[in-house]
Protein backbone atom coordinates (compact mmCIF):
# COMPACT_ATOMS: atom_id res chain seq x y z
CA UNK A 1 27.11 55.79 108.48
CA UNK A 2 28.72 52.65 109.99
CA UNK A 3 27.93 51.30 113.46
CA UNK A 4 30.01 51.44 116.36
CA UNK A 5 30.84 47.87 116.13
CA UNK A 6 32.26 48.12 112.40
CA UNK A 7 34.27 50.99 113.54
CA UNK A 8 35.81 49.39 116.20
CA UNK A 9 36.59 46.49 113.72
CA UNK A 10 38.23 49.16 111.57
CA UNK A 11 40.49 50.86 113.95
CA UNK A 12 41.21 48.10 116.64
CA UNK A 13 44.32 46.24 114.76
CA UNK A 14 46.27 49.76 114.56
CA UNK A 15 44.95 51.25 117.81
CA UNK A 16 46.14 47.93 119.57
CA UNK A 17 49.72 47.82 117.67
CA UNK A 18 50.10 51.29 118.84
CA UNK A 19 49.16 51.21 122.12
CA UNK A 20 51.51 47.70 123.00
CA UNK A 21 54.26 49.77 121.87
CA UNK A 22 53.96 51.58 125.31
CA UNK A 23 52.74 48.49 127.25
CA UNK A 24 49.27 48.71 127.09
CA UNK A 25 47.07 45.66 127.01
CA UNK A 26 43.39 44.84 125.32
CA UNK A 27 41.63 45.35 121.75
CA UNK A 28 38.72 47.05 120.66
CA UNK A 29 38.01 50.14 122.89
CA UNK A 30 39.67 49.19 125.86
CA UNK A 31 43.36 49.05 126.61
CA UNK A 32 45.00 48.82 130.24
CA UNK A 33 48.60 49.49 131.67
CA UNK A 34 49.38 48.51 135.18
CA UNK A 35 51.91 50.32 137.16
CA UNK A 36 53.08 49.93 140.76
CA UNK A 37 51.03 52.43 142.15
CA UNK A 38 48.20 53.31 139.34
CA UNK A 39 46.28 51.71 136.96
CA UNK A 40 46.27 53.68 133.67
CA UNK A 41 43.26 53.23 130.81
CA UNK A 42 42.57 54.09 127.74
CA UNK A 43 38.98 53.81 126.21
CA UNK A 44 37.35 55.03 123.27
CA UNK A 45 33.76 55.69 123.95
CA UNK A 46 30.75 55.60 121.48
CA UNK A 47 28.26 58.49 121.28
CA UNK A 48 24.86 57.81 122.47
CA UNK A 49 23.61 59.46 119.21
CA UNK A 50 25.83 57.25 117.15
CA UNK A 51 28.31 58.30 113.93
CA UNK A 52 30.95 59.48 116.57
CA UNK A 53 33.36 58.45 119.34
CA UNK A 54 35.49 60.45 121.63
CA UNK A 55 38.71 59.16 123.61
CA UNK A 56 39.52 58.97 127.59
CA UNK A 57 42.34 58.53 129.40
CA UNK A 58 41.59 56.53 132.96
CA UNK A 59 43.79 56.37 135.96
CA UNK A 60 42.81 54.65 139.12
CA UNK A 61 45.23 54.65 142.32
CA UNK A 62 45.44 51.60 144.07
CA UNK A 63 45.02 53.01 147.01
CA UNK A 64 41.15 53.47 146.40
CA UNK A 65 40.36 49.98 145.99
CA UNK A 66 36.71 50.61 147.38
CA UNK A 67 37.36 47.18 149.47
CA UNK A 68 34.55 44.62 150.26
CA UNK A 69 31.39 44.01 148.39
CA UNK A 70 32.04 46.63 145.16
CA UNK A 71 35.80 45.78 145.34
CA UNK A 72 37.62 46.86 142.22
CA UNK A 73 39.06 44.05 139.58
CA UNK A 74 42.13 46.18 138.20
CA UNK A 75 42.32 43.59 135.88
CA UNK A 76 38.99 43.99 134.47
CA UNK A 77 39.22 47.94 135.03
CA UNK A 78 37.95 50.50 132.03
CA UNK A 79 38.36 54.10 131.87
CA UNK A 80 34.75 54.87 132.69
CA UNK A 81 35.73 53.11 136.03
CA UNK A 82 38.25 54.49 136.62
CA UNK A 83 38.06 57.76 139.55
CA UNK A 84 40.45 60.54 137.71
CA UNK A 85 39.31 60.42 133.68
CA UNK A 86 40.49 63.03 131.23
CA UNK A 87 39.21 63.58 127.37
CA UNK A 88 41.70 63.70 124.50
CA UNK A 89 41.25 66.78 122.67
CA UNK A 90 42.50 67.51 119.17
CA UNK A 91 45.05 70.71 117.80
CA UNK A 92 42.28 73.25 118.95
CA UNK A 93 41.40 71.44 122.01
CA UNK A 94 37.69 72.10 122.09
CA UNK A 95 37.76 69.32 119.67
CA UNK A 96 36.96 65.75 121.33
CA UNK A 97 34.74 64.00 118.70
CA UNK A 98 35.98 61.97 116.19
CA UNK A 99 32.79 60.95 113.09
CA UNK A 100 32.81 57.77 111.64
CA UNK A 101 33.48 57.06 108.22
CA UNK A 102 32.35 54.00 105.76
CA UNK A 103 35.65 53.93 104.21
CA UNK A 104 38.07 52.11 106.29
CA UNK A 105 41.13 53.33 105.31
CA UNK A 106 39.84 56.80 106.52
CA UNK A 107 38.99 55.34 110.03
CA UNK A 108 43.01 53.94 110.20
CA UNK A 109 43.70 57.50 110.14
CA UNK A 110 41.33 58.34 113.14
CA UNK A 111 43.38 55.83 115.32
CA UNK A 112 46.57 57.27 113.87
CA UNK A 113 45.45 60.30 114.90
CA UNK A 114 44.21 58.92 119.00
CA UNK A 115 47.64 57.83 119.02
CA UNK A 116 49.43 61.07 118.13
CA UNK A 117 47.18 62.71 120.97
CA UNK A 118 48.20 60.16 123.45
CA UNK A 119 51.66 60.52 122.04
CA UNK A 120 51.55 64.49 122.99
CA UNK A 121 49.48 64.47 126.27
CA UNK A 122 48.84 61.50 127.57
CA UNK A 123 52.17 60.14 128.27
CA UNK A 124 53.23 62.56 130.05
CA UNK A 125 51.18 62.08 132.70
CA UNK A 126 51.41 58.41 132.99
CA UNK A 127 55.32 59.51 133.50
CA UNK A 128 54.67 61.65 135.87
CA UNK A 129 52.37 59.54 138.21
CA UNK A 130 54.63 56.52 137.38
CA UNK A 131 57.90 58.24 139.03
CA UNK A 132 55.48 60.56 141.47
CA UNK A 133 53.92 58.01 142.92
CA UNK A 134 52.30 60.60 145.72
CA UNK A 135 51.70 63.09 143.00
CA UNK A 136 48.39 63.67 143.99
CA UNK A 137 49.53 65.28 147.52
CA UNK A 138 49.97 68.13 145.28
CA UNK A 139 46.45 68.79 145.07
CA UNK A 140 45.66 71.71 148.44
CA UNK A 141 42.51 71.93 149.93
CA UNK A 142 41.81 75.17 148.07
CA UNK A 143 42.65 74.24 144.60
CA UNK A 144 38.99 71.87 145.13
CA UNK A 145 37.28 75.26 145.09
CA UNK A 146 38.00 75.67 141.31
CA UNK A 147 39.41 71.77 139.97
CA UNK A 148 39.97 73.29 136.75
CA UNK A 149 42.17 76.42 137.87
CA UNK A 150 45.24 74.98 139.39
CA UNK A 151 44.82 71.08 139.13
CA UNK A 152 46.07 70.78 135.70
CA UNK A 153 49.40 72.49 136.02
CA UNK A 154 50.16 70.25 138.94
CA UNK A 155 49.12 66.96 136.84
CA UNK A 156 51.01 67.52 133.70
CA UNK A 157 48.22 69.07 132.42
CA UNK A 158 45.47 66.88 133.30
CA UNK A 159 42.07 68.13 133.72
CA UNK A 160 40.10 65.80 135.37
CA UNK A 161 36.27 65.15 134.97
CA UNK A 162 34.51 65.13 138.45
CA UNK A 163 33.06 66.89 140.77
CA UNK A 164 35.14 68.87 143.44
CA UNK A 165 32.95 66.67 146.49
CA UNK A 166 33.81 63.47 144.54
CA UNK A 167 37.58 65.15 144.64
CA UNK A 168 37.08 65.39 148.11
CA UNK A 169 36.00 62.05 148.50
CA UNK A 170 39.08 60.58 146.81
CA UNK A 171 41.15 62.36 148.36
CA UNK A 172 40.02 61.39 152.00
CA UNK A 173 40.16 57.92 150.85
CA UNK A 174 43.68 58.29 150.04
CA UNK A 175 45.09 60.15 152.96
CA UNK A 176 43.35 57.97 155.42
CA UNK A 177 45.54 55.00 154.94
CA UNK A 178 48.50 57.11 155.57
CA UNK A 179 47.80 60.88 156.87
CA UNK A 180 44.41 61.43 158.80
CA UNK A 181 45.06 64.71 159.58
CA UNK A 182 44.80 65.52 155.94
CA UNK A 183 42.06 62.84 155.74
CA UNK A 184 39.87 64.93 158.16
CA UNK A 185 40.70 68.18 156.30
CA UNK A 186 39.36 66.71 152.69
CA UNK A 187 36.47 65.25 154.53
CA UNK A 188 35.46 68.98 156.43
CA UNK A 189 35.85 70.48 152.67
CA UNK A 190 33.39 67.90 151.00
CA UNK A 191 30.86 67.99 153.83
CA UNK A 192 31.13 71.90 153.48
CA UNK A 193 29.98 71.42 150.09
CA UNK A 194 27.14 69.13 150.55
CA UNK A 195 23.41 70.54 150.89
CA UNK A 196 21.18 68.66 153.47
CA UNK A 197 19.12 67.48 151.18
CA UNK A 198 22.29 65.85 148.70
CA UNK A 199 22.38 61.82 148.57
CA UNK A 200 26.10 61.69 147.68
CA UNK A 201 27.09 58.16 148.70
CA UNK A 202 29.86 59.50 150.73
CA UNK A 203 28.20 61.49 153.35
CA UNK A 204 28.40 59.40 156.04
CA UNK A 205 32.33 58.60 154.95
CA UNK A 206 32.94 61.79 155.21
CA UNK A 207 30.95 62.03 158.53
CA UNK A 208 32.72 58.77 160.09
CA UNK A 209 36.07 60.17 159.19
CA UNK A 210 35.96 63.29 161.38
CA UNK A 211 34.52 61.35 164.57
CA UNK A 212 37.65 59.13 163.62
């Protein structure tokens, strides 16, 4: 079975051509479109265990811009960085893998394939949180009690892949620049949530937020 590398020299010509068609930038596995409001990604991510890859879709708001010393270089940004990431899944959906295979012409059709998917799910939510730039004030405090209940109707059928305190955490982030009211209420849920004994790094946000 080929190596990551020599699949990503396979598929990266027709993975690129496809993706500049809707104004995505990069090569390889990692392609970025920039948007007034969001930063969109798309990166295709090698198994640990080699002979297979799976595909993400990345979206950071620029409203979380984690200012000061771990700033964030939306230039530079890839979909593992980004804070709301989504899997592609294939016609049955529980399918996410894609295998390798030594004959080039058959890993073409694997990008064809990524492309399609995008094509289906992914661009509709890049539509969506390009026109709705405040989309994500659809998300109420209780749909964080189940994130993959309700969420995904309200983001064009995104499901996103985090925790409901990192949620939480996002959220407060957001809604402090402009609504700390709401700020306070995101920031009561994810303390609620957190055990005395849990290190999440945004404990003490949360904490600072309600003496705000």
């Amino acid at each position: 079975m080929i190596s990551a590398a020599d699949f990503k020299k396979h598929i990266s010509k027709t993975l690129t051509g496809h993706l500049r068609t809707l104004g995505f930038k990069g090569s390889g596995f990692n392609y970025l479109l920039d948007s007034d409001n969001f930063i969109f990604t798309i990166g295709i991510q090698a198994s640990q265990h080699g002979g297979q890859c799976c595909a993400e879709l990345g979206i950071q708001p620029k409203e979380i811009d984690n200012s000061g010393k771990h700033q964030i270089d939306f230039k530079k940004l890839k979909h593992y960085n980004c804070e709301f990431r989504t899997r592609l899944s294939k016609k049955n959906r529980a399918d996410q893998w894609w295998k390798y295979s030594d004959d080039e012409h058959q890993n073409i059709e694997i990008a064809d394939e990524i492309f399609t998917i995008i094509q289906r799910d992914v661009l509709q939510i890049i539509n969506l949180f390009k026109s709705a730039p405040y989309v994500l004030d659809r998300i109420e405090i209780e749909d964080l009690e189940n994130i993959f209940k309700s969420i995904p109707s309200k983001l064009a059928g995104m499901t996103l892949m985090t925790s409901n305190i990192r949620l939480a955490w996002a959220l407060t982030m957001i809604y402090e620049k402009r609504d700390l009211k709401k700020a306070r209420q995101f920031a009561q849920f994810g303390l609620s949530k957190l055990e005395n004994s849990n290190t999440f790094f945004g404990k003490s946000y949360f904490e600072n937020i309600l003496k705000s």
